[in-house]
Protein backbone atom coordinates (compact mmCIF):
# COMPACT_ATOMS: atom_id res chain seq x y z
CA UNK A 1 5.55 1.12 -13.74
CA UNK A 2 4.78 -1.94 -11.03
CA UNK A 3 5.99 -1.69 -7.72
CA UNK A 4 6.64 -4.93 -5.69
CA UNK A 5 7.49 -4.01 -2.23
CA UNK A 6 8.00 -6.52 0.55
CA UNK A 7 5.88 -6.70 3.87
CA UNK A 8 7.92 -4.69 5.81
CA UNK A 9 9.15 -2.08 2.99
CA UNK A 10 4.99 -1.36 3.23
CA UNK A 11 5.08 -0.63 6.63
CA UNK A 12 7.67 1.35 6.58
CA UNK A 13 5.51 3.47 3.34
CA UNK A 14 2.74 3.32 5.68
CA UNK A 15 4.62 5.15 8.06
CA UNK A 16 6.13 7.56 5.48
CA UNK A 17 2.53 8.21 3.77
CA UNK A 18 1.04 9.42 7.19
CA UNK A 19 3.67 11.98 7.76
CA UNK A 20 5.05 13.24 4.21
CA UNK A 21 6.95 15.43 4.03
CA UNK A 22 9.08 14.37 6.97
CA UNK A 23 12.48 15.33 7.57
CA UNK A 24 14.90 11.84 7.76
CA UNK A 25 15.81 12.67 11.51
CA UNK A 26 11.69 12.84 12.72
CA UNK A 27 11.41 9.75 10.24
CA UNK A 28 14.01 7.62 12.16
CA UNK A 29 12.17 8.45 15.29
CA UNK A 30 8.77 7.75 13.55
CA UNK A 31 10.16 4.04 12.78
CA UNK A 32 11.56 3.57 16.21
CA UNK A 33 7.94 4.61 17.44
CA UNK A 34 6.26 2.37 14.88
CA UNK A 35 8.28 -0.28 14.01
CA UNK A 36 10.62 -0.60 16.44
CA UNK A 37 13.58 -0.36 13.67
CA UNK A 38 16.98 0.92 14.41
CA UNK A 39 18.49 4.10 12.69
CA UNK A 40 20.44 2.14 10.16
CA UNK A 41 16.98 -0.06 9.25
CA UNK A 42 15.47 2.68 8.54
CA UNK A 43 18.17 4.35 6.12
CA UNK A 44 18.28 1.14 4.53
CA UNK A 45 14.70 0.55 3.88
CA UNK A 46 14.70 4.60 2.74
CA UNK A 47 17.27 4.14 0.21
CA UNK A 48 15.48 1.13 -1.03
CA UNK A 49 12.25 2.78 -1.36
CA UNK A 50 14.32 6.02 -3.15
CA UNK A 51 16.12 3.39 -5.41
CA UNK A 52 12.30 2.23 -6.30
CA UNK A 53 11.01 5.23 -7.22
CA UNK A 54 8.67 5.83 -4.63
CA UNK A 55 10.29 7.94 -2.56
CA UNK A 56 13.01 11.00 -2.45
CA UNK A 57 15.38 12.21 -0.29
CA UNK A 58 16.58 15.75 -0.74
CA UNK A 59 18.69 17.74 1.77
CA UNK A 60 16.78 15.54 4.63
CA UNK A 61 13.65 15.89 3.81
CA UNK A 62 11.51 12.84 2.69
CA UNK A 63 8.85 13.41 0.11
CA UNK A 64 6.52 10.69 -1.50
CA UNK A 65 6.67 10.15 -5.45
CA UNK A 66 4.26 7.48 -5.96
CA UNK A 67 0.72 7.59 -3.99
CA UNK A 68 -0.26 5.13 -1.61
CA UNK A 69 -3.33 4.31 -3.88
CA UNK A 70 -1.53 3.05 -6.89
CA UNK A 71 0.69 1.05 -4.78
CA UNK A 72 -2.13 -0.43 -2.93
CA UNK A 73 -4.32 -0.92 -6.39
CA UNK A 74 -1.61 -3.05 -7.72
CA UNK A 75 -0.95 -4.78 -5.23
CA UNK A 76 -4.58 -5.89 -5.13
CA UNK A 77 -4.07 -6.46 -8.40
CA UNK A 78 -1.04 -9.15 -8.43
CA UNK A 79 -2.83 -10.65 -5.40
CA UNK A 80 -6.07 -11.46 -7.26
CA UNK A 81 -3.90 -12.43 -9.78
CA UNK A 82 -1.29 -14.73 -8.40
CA UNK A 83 -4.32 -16.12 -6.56
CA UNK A 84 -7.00 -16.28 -8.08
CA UNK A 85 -6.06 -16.63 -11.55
CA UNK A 86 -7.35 -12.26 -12.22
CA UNK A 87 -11.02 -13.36 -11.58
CA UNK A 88 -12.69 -11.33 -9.41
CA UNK A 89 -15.58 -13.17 -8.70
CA UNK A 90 -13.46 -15.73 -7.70
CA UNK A 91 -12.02 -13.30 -5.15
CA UNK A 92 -15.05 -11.95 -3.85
CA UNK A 93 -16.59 -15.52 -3.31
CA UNK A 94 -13.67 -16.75 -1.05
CA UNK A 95 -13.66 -13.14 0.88
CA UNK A 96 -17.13 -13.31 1.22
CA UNK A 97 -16.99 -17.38 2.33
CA UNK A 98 -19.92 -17.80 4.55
CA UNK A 99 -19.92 -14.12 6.14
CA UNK A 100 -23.46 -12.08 5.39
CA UNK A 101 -23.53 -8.67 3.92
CA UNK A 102 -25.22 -5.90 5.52
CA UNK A 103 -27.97 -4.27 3.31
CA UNK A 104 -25.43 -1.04 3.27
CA UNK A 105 -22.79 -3.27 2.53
CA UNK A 106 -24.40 -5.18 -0.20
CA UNK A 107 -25.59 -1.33 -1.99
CA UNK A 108 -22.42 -0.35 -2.18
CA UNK A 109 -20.46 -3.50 -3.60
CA UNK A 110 -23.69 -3.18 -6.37
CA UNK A 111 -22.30 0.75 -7.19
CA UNK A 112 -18.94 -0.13 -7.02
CA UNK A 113 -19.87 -3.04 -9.79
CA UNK A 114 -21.88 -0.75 -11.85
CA UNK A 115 -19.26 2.27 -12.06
CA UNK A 116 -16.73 -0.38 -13.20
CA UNK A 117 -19.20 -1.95 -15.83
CA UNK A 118 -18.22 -2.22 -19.69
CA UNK A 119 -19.64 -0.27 -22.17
């Protein structure tokens, strides 16, 4: 399953992953905290997130059904995607632009390229 979230429906998982489980009360007054959101934002944006799949909300207490990782992966994903037409090279050229690359840097971009390697 793909999850598109908006801008501000991450932050509000950001939130959310750092404290799960969290009861919906200690939540509201996490996104006050955080995000400066009302009570009723942050219901909203909860039910959302429930109606998504990436969240429940039983008997108060918020609990995360999709990890932060495989939202973030795909998210990467569509971006490289939408913007770069899915090449990666492509990516890593414009990220890189004219910046240098520590030696450590450099090592593990190699590793990370070689555990990913076809066959």
């Amino acid at each position: 399953m793909e999850y598109h979230i908006a801008d501000s429906e991450y932050r509000f998982m950001q939130v959310v992953w750092e404290a799960a489980p969290v009861g919906s009360g200690r939540l509201v007054e996490l996104c006050q905290e955080k995000l400066g959101w009302k009570k009723s934002t942050t219901y909203t944006v909860l039910k959302k997130m429930c109606n998504k799949g990436l969240l429940q909300n039983e008997k108060s207490l918020v609990t995360v059904t999709v990890p932060r990782e495989l939202v973030d992966n795909q998210a990467a994903e569509q971006f490289v995607n939408r913007t770069f037409g899915g090449s990666l090279p492509g990516f890593l050229a414009a990220f890189i632009g004219g910046k240098t690359l520590t030696a450590q840097e450099a090592e593990e971009l190699k590793h990370l390229i070689d555990e990913h390697k076809e066959g």
